[in-house]
Structures are given as structure tokens and as C-alpha cells.
N, C-alpha and C. Protein backbone atom coordinates (compact mmCIF):
# COMPACT_ATOMS: atom_id res chain seq x y z
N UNK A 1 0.83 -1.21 0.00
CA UNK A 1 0.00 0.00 0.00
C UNK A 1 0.87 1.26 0.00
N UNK A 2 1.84 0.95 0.72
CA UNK A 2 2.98 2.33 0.42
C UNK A 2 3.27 2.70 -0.51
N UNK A 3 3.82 1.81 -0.85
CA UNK A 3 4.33 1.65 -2.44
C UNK A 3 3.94 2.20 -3.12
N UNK A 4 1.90 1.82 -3.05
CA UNK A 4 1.33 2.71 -4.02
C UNK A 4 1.12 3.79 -3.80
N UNK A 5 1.31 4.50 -2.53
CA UNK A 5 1.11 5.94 -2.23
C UNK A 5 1.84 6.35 -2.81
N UNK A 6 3.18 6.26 -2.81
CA UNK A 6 4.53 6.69 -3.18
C UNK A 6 4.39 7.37 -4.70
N UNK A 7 3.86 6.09 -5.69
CA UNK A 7 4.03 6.01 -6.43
C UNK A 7 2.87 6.95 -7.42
N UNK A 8 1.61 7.01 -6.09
CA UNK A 8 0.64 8.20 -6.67
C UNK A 8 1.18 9.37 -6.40
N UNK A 9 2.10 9.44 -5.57
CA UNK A 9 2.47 10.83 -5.18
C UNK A 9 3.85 11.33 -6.46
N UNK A 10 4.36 10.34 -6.82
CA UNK A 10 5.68 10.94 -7.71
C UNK A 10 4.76 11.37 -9.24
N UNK A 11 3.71 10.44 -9.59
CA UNK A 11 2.73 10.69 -10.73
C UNK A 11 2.26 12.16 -10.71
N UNK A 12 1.48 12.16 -9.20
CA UNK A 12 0.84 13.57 -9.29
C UNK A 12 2.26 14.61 -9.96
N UNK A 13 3.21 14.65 -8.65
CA UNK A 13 4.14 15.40 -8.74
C UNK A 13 4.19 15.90 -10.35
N UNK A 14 4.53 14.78 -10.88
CA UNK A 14 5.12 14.60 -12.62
C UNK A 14 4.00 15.63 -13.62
N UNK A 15 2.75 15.30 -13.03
CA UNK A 15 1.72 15.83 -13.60
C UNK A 15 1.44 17.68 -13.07
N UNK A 16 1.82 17.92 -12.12
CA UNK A 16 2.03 19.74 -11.66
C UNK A 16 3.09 19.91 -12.64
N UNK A 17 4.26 19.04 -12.63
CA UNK A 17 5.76 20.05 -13.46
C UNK A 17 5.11 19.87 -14.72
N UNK A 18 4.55 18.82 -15.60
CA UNK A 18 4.34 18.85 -17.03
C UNK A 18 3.16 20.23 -17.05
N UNK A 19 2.00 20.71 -16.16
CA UNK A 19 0.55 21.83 -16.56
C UNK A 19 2.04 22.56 -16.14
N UNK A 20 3.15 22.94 -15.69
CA UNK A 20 3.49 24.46 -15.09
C UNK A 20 4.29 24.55 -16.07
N UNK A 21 4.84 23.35 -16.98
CA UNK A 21 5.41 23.57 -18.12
C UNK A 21 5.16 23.94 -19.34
N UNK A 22 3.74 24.25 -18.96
CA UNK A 22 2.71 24.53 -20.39
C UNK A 22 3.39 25.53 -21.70
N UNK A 23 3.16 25.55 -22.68
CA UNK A 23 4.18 25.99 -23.41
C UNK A 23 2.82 26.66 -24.25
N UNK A 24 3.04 28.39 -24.48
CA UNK A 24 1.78 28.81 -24.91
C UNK A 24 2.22 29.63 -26.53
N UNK A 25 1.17 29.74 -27.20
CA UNK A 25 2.17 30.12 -28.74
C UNK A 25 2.46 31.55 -28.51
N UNK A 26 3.45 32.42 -29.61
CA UNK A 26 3.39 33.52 -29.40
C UNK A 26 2.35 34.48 -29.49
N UNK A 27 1.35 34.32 -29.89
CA UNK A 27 0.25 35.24 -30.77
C UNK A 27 -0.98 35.37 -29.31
N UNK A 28 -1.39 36.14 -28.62
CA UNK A 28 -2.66 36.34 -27.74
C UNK A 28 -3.42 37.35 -27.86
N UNK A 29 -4.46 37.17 -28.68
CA UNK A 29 -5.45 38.34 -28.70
C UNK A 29 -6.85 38.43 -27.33
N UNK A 30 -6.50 39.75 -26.95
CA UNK A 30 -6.80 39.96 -25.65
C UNK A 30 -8.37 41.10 -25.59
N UNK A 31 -9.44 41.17 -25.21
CA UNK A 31 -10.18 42.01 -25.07
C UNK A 31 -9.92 43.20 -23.82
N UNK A 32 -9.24 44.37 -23.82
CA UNK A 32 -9.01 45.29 -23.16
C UNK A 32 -10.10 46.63 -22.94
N UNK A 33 -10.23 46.94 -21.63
CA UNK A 33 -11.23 48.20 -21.76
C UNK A 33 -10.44 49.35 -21.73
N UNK A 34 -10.78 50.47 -22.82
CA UNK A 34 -9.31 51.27 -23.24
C UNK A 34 -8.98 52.35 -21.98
N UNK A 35 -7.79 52.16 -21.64
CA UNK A 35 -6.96 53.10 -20.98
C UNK A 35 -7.14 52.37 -19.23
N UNK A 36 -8.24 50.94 -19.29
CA UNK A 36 -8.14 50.50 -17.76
C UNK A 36 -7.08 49.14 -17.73
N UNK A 37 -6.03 48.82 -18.66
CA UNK A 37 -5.31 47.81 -18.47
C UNK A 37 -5.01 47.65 -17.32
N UNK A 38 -4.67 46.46 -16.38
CA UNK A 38 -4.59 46.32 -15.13
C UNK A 38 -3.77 44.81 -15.12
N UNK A 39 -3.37 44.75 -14.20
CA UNK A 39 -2.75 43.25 -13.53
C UNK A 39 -3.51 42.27 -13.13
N UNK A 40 -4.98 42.75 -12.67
CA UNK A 40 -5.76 41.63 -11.81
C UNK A 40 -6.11 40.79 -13.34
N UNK A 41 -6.29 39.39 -12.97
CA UNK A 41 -7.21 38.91 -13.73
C UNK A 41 -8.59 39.50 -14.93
N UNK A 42 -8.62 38.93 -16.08
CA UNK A 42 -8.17 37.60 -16.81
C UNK A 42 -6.48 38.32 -17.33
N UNK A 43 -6.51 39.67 -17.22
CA UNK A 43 -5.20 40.05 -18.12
C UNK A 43 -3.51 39.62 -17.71
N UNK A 44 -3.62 40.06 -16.34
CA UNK A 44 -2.46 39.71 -16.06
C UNK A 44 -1.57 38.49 -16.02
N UNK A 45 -3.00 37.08 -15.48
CA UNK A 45 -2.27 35.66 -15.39
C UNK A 45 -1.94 35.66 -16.88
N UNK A 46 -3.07 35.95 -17.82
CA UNK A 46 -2.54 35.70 -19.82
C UNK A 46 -0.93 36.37 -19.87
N UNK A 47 -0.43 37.37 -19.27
CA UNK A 47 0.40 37.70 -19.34
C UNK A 47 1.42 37.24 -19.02
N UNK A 48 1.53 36.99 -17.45
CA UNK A 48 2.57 36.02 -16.70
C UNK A 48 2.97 35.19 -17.22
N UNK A 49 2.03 34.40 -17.70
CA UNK A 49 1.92 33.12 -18.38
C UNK A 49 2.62 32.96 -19.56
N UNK A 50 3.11 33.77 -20.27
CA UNK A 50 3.94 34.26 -20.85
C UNK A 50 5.28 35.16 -21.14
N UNK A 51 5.42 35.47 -19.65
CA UNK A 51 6.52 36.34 -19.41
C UNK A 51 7.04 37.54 -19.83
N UNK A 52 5.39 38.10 -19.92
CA UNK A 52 5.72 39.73 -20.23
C UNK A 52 5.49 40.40 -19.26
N UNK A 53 6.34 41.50 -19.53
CA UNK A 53 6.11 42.59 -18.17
C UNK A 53 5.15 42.73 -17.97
N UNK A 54 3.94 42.71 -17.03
CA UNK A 54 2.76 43.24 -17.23
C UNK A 54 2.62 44.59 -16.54
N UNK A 55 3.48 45.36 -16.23
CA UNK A 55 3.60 46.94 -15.46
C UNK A 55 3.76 47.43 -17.05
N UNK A 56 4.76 46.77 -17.84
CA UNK A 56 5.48 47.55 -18.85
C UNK A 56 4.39 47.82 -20.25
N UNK A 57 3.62 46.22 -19.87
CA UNK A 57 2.13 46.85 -20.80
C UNK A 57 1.01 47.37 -20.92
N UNK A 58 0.71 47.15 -19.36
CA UNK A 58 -0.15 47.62 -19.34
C UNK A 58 -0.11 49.35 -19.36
N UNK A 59 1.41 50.04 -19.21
CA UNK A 59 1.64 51.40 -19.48
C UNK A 59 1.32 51.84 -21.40
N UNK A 60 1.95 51.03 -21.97
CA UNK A 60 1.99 50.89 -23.01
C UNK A 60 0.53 50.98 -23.66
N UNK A 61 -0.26 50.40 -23.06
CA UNK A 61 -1.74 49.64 -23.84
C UNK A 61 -2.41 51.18 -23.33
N UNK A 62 -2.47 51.13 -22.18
CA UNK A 62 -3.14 52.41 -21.59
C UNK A 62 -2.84 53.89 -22.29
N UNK A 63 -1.51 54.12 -22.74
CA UNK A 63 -1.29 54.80 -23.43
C UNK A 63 -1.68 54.95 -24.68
N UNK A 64 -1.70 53.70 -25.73
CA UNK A 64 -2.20 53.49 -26.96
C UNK A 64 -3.81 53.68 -27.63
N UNK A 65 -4.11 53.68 -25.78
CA UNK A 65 -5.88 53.79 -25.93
C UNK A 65 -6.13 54.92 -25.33
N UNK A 66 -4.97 56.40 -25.31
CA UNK A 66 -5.82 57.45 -24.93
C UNK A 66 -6.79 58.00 -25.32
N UNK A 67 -6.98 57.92 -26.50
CA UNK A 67 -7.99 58.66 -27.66
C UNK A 67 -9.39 57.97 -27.54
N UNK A 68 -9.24 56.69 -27.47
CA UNK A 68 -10.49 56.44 -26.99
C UNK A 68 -11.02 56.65 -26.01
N UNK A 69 -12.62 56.86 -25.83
CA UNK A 69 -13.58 56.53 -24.53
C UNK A 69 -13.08 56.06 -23.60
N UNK A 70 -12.61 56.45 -22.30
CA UNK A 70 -12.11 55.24 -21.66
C UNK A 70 -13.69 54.30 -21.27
N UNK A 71 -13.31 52.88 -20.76
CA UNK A 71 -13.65 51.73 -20.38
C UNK A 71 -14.25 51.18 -22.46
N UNK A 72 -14.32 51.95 -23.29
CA UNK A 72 -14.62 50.63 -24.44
C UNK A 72 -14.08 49.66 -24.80
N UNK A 73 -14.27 48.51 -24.70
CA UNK A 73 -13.64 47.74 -25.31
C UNK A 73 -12.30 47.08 -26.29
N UNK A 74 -11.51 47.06 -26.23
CA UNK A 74 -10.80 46.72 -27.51
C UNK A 74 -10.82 45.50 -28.18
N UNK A 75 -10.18 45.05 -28.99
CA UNK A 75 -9.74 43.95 -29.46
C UNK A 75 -8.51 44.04 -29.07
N UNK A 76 -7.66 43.32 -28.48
CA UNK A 76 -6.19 43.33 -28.89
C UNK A 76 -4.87 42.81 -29.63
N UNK A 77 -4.08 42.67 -30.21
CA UNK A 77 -3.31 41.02 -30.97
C UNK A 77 -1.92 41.59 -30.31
N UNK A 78 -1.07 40.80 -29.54
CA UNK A 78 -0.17 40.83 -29.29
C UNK A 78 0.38 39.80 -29.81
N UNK A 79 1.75 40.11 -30.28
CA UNK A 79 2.91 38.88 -30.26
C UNK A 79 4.41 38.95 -29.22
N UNK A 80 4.14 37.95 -28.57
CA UNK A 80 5.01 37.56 -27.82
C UNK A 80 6.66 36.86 -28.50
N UNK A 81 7.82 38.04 -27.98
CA UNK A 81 9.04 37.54 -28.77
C UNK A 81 9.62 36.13 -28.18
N UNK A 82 10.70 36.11 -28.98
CA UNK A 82 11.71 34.95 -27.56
C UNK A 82 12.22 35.34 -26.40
N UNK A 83 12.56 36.30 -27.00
CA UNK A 83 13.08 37.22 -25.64
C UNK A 83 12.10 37.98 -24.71
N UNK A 84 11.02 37.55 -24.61
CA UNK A 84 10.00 38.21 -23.79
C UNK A 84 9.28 39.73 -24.08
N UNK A 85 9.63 39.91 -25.21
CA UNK A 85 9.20 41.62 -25.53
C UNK A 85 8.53 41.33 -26.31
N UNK A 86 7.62 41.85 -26.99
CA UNK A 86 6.26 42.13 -27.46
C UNK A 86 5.83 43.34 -28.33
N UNK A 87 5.04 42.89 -29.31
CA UNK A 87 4.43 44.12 -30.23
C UNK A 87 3.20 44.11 -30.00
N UNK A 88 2.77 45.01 -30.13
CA UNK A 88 1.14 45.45 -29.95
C UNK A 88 0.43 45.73 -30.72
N UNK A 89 -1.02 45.24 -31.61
CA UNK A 89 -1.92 46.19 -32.35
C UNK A 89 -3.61 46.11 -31.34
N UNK A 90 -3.21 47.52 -31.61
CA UNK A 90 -4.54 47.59 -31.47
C UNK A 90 -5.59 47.65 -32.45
N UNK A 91 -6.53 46.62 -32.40
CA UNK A 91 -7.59 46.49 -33.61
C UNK A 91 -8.78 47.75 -33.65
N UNK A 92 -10.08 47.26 -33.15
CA UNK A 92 -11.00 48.14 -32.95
C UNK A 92 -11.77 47.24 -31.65
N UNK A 93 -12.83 48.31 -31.07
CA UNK A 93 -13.68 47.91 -30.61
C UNK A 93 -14.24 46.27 -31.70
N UNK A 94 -15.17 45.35 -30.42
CA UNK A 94 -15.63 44.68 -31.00
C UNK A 94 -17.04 44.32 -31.95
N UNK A 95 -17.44 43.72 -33.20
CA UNK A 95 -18.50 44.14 -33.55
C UNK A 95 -19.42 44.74 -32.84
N UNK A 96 -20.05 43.63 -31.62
CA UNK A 96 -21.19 43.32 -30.83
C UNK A 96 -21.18 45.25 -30.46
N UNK A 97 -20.21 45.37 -29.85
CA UNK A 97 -20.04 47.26 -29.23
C UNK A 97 -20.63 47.91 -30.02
N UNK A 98 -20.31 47.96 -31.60
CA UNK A 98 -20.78 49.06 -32.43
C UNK A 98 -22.12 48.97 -32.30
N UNK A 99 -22.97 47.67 -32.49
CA UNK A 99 -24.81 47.03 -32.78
C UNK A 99 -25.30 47.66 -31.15
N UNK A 100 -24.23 47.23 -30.53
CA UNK A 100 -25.44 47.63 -29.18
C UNK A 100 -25.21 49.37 -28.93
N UNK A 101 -24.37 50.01 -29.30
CA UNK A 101 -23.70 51.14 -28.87
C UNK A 101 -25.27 51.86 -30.13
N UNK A 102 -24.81 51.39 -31.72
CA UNK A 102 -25.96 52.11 -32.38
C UNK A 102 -27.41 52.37 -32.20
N UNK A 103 -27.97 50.64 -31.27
CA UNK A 103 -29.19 50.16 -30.79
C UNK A 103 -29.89 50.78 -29.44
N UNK A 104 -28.53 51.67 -28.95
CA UNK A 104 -29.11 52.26 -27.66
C UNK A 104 -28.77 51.51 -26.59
N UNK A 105 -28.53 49.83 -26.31
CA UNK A 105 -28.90 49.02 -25.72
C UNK A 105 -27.73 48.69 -24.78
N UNK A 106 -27.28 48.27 -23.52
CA UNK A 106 -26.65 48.14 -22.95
C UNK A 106 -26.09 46.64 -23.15
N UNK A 107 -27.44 45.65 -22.67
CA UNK A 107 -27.04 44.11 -23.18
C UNK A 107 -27.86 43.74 -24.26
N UNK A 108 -26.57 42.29 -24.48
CA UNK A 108 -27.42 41.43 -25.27
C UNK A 108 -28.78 41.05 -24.90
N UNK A 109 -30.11 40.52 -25.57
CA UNK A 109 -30.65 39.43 -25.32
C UNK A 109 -30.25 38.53 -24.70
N UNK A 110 -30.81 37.97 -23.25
CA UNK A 110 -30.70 36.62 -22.86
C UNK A 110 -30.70 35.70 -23.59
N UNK A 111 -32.50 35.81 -24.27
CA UNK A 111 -32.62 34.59 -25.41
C UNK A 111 -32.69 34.67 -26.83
N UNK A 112 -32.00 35.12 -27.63
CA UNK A 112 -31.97 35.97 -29.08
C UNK A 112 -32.64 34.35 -29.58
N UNK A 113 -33.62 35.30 -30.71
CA UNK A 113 -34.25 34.36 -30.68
C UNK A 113 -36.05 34.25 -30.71
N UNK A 114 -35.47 34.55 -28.96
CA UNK A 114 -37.33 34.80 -28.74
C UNK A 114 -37.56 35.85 -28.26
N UNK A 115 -36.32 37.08 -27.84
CA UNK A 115 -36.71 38.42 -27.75
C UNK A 115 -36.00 39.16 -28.17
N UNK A 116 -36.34 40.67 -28.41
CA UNK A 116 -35.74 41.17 -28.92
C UNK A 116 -35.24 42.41 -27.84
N UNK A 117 -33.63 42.87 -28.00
CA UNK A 117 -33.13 43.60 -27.44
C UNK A 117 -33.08 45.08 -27.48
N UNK A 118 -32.89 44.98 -28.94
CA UNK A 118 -33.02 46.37 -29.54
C UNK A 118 -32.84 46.28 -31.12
N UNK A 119 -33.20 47.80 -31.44
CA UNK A 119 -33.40 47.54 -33.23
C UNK A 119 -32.46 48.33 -33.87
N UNK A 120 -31.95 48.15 -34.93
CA UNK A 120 -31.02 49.12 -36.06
C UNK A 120 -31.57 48.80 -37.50
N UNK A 121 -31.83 49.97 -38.24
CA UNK A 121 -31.97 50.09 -39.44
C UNK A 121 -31.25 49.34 -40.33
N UNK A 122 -31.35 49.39 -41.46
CA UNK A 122 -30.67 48.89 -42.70
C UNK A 122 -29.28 49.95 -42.84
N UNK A 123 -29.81 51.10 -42.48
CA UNK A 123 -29.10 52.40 -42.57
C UNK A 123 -27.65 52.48 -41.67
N UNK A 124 -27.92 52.13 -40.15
CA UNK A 124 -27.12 51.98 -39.43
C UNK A 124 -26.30 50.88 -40.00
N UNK A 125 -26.94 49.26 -40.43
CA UNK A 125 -25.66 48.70 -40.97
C UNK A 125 -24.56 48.95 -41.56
N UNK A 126 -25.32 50.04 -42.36
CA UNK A 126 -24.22 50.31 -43.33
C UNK A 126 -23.35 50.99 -43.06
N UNK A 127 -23.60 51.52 -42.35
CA UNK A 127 -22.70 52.92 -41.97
C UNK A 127 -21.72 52.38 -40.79
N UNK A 128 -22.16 50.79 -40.36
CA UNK A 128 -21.43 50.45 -38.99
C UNK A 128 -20.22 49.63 -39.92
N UNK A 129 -20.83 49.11 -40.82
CA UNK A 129 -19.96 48.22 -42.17
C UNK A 129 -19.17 49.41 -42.79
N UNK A 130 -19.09 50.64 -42.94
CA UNK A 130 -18.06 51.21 -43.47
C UNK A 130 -16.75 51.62 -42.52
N UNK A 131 -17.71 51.06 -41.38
CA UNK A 131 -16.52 51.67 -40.49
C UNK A 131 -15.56 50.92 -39.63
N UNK A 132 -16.05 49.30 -40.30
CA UNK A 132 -14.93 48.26 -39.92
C UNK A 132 -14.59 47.88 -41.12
N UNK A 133 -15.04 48.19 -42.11
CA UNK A 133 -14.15 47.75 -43.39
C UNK A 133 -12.97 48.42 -43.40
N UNK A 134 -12.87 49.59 -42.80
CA UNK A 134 -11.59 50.16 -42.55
C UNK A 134 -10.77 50.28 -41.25
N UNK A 135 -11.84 49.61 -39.80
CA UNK A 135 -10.44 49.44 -39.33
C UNK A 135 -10.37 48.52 -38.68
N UNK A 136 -10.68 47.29 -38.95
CA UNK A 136 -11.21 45.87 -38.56
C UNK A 136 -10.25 44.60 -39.36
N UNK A 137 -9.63 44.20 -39.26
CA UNK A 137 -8.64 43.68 -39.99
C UNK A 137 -9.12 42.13 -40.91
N UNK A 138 -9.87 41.81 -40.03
CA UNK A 138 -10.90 40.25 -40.01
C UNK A 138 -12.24 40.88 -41.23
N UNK A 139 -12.25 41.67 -41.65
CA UNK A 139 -13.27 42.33 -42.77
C UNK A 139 -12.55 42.97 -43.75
N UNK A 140 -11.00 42.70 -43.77
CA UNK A 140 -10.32 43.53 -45.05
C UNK A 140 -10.26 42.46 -46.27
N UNK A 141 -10.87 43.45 -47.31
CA UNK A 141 -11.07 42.23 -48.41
C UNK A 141 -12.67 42.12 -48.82
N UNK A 142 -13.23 41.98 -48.01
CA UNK A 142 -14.64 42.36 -48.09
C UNK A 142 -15.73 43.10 -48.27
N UNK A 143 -16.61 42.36 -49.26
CA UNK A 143 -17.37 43.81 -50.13
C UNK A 143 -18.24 44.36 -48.78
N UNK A 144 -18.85 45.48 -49.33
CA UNK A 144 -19.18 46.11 -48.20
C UNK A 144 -21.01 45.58 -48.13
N UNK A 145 -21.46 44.69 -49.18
CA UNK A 145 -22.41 43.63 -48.88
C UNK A 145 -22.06 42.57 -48.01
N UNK A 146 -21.33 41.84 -48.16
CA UNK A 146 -20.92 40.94 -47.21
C UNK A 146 -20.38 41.23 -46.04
N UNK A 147 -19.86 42.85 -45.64
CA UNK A 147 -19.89 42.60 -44.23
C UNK A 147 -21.46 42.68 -43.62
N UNK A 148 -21.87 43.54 -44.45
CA UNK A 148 -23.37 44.21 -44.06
C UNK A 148 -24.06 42.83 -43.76
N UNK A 149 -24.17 41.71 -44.06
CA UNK A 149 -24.51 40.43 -43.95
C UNK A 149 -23.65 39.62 -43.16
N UNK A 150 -22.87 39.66 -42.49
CA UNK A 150 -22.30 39.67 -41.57
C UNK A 150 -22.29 40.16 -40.30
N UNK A 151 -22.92 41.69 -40.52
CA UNK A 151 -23.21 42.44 -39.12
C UNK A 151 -24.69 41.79 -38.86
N UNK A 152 -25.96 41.57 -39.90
CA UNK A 152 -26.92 41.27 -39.83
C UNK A 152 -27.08 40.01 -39.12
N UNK A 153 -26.23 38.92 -39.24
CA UNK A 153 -26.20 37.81 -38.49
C UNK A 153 -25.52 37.94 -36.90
N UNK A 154 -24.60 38.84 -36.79
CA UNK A 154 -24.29 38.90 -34.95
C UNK A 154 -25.72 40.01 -35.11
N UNK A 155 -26.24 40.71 -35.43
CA UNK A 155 -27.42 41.05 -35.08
C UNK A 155 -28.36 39.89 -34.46
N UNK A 156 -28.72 39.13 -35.17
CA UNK A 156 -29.77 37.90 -34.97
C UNK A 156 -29.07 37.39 -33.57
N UNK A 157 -27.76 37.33 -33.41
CA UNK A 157 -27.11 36.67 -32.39
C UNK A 157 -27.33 37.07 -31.12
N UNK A 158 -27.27 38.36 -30.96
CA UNK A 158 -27.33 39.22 -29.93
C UNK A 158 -28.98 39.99 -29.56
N UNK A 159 -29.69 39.19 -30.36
CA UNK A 159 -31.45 40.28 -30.00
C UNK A 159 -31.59 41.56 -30.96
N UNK A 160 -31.08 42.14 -31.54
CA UNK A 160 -31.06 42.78 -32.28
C UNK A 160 -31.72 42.78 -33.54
N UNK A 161 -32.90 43.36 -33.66
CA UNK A 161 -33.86 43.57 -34.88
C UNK A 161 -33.40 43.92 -36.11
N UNK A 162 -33.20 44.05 -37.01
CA UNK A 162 -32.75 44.78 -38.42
C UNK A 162 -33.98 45.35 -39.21
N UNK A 163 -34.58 46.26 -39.51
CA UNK A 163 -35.54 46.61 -39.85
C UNK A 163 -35.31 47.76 -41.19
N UNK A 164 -36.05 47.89 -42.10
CA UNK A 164 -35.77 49.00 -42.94
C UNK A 164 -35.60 50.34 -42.24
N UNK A 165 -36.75 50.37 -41.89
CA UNK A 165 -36.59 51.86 -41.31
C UNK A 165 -37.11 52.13 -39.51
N UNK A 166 -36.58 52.65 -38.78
CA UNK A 166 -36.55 53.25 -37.78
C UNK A 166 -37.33 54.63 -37.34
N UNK A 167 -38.48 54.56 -36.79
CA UNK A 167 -39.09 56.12 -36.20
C UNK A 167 -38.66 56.08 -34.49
N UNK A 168 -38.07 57.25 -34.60
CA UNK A 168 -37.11 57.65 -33.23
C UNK A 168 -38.21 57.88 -32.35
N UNK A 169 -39.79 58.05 -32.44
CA UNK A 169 -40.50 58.33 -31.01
C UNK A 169 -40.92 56.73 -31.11
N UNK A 170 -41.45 55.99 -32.09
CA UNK A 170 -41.65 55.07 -31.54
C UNK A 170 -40.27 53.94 -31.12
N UNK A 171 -39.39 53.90 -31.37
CA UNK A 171 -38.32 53.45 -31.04
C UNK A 171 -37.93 53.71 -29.41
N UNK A 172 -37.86 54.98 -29.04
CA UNK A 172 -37.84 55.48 -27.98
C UNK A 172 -38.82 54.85 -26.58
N UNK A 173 -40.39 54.77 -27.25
CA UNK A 173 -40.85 53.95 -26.37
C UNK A 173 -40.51 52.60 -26.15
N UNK A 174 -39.83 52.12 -27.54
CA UNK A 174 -39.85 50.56 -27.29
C UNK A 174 -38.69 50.41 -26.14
N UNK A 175 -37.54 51.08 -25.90
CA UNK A 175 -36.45 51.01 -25.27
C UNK A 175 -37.01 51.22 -23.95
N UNK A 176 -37.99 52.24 -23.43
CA UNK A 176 -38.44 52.86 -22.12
C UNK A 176 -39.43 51.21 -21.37
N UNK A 177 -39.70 50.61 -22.68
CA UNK A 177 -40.40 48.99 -22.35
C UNK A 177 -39.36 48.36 -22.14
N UNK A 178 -38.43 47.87 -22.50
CA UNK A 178 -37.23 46.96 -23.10
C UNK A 178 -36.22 47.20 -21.72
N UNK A 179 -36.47 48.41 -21.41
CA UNK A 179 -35.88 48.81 -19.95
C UNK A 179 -36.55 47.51 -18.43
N UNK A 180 -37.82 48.42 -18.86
CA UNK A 180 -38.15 47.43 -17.54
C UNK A 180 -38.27 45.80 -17.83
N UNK A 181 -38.30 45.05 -18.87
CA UNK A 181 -38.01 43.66 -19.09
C UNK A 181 -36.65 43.72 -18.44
N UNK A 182 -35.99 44.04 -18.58
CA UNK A 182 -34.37 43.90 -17.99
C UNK A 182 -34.18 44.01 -16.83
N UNK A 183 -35.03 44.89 -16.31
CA UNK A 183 -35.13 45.31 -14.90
C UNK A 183 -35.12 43.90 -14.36
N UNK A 184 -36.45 43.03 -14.68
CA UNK A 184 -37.11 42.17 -14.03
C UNK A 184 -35.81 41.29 -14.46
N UNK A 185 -35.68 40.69 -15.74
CA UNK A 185 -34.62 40.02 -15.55
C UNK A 185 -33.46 39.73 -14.94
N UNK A 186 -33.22 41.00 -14.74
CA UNK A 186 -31.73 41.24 -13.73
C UNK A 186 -32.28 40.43 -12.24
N UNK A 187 -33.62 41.34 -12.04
CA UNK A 187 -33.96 40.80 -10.57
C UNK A 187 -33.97 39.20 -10.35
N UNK A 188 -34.69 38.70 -11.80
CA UNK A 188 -35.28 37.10 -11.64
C UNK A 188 -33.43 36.49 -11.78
N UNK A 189 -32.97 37.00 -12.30
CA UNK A 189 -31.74 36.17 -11.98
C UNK A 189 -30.79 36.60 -10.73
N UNK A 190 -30.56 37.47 -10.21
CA UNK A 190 -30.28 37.95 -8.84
C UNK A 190 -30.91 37.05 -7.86
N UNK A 191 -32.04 36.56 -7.79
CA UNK A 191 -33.27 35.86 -7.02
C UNK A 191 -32.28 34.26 -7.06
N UNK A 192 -32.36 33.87 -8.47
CA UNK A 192 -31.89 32.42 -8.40
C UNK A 192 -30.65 32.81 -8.05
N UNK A 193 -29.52 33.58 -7.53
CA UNK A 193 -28.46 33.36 -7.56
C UNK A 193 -28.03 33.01 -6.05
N UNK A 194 -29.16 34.00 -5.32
CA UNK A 194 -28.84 34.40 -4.18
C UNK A 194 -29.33 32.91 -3.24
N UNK A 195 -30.63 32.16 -4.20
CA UNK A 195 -31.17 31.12 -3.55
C UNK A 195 -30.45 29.81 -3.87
N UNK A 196 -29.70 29.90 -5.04
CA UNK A 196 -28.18 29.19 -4.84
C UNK A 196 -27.46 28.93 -3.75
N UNK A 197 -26.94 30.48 -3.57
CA UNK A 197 -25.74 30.55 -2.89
C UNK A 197 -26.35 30.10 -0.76
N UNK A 198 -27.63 30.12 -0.93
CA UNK A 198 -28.16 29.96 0.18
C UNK A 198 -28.45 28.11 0.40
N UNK A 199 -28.31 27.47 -0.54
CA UNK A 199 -28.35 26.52 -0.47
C UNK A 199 -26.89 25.29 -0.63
N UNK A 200 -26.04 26.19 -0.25
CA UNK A 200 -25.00 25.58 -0.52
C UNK A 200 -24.33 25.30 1.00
């Protein structure tokens, strides 16, 4: 029986050094909120984990995103050297940002699908499609139909209506409705969370 303790214990052992030896590629594209780069988690372990400074980038990143809004979103693509140093692009915000940012809407749909979150014109597509055809790297190459059909489907994804046309008073009410569904939602899931955590 020792024996086999022993012998579970040198296994485990073997099995911590091979996960701490994990070997990660150079390339990590990172979602950043601009100008709040930070150390805590998810950013910093991605970092460690790789052996970049994370004081030295997150100065860097924070800097690169003055111009923007602070807290929007980014995309990020880093490549990680041999020598531990690093290049940076910054892409753009992510689709989903532009649809909900145009839509008024804070979140997605829970259930896209069977409700709807918020609405954007035909009009807004287009105009959201001209403006990652140029600085969206994953849409270079692409007619400006096919992104537009492209945005239309993370539309469907996210609750998001596509409609020809848009009237701003009735639109307005639909959001002042669309508000309090969320309300309740937030609450009905706050409710199960709390009666979770009470049952544990």
C-alpha cells in the first residue's frame, strides 16, 4: 500500500511540473477596456503566463488607448518575442459594441431568438460596415455587402432587430419597455443566484 502511495504521489508530482510547463504560442489576442489595463485577472495571469512585463504593458496599452472613450472595449493582438518583448496592435472595438452602442442598448438578449433587445436600421448597418471595413482587420477584403450580412447575423445573435426603417419616437418607447423587461430580468436572476448561494 505504500508503495502505491509513493508512487501516486511521484505521478501527481510529474503531472504539476508537465501543466506548469505549459508551453503557450506567441500570438494572444486579448479584449481590453481602453486606458483601464490592469494586472488583476483575466489580463495579467494571460500575461505572466507568458513572461511579459505586465507593469510595462499595461503602461503601453493604456497609453495606446488614450484617444479612446475610456472603459470601451478593444480587441487586442499581441505577439510575444523569444526574448520576452512584445508588439502590440490595437484592432478596434468589437462588432457586438458598435450594434449595441448604435441600438441604444446596454445588453445582449438573454434569449436571441425569442426576444428582442433592440433595433437598427438597414441604414445603421451600413454605416457600422463602413466603419470596420476600414479598421477591422478580419473584414479587409470584403465587399461592403458581405460585411453588411455579416453584421446582420451577430445582429440575430445578440437580439437585435434589423428593420428597414426606424421612427425615433416610436423606437424610444420601445427602449423605455425593453428597460423594464431587464429590470425584471436582472432581478429574476439575482433571485436564483442568491437562492443558490443559500443553499449551498
Amino acid at each position: 500500500m505504500a508503495a502505491r502511495g509513493k508512487i501516486a504521489g511521484k505521478l501527481g508530482k510529474n503531472i504539476k511540473k508537465a501543466a506548469s510547463k505549459q508551453e503557450y504560442g506567441p500570438y494572444l489576442q486579448v479584449l481590453i477596456p481602453a486606458g483601464e489595463a490592469v494586472a488583476a485577472p483575466p489580463l495579467g495571469p494571460q500575461l505572466a503566463q507568458r513572461g511579459v512585463q505586465i507593469a510595462a504593458f499595461c503602461k503601453d496599452f493604456n497609453s495606446m488607448t488614450a484617444e479612446y472613450k475610456p472603459k470601451v472595449p478593444i480587441i487586442t493582438d499581441v505577439k510575444i518575442n523569444v526574448d520576452r518583448t512584445y508588439s502590440m496592435t490595437i484592432v478596434s472595438p468589437p462588432t457586438s459594441y458598435y450594434l449595441k452602442q448604435a441600438a441604444g442598448v446596454k445588453r445582449a438578449a438573454m434569449k436571441p431568438g425569442y426576444e428582442v433587445a433592440g433595433k437598427l436600421s438597414v441604414k445603421h448597418i451600413y454605416e457600422i460596415a463602413k466603419v470596420k471595413e476600414t479598421s477591422d482587420n478580419r473584414f479587409r477584403g470584403m465587399s461592403i455587402q458581405n460585411i453588411c450580412k455579416s453584421l446582420i447575423g451577430q445582429c440575430h445573435n445578440i437580439g437585435i432587430q434589423v428593420v428597414k426603417d426606424l421612427k425615433p419616437e416610436e423606437y424610444g418607447k420601445f427602449l423605455t419597455r425593453r428597460e423594464i423587461v431587464v429590470k425584471r430580468q436582472e432581478a429574476k436572476f439575482e433571485a436564483k443566484r442568491q437562492a443558490k448561494l443559500l443553499r449551498q
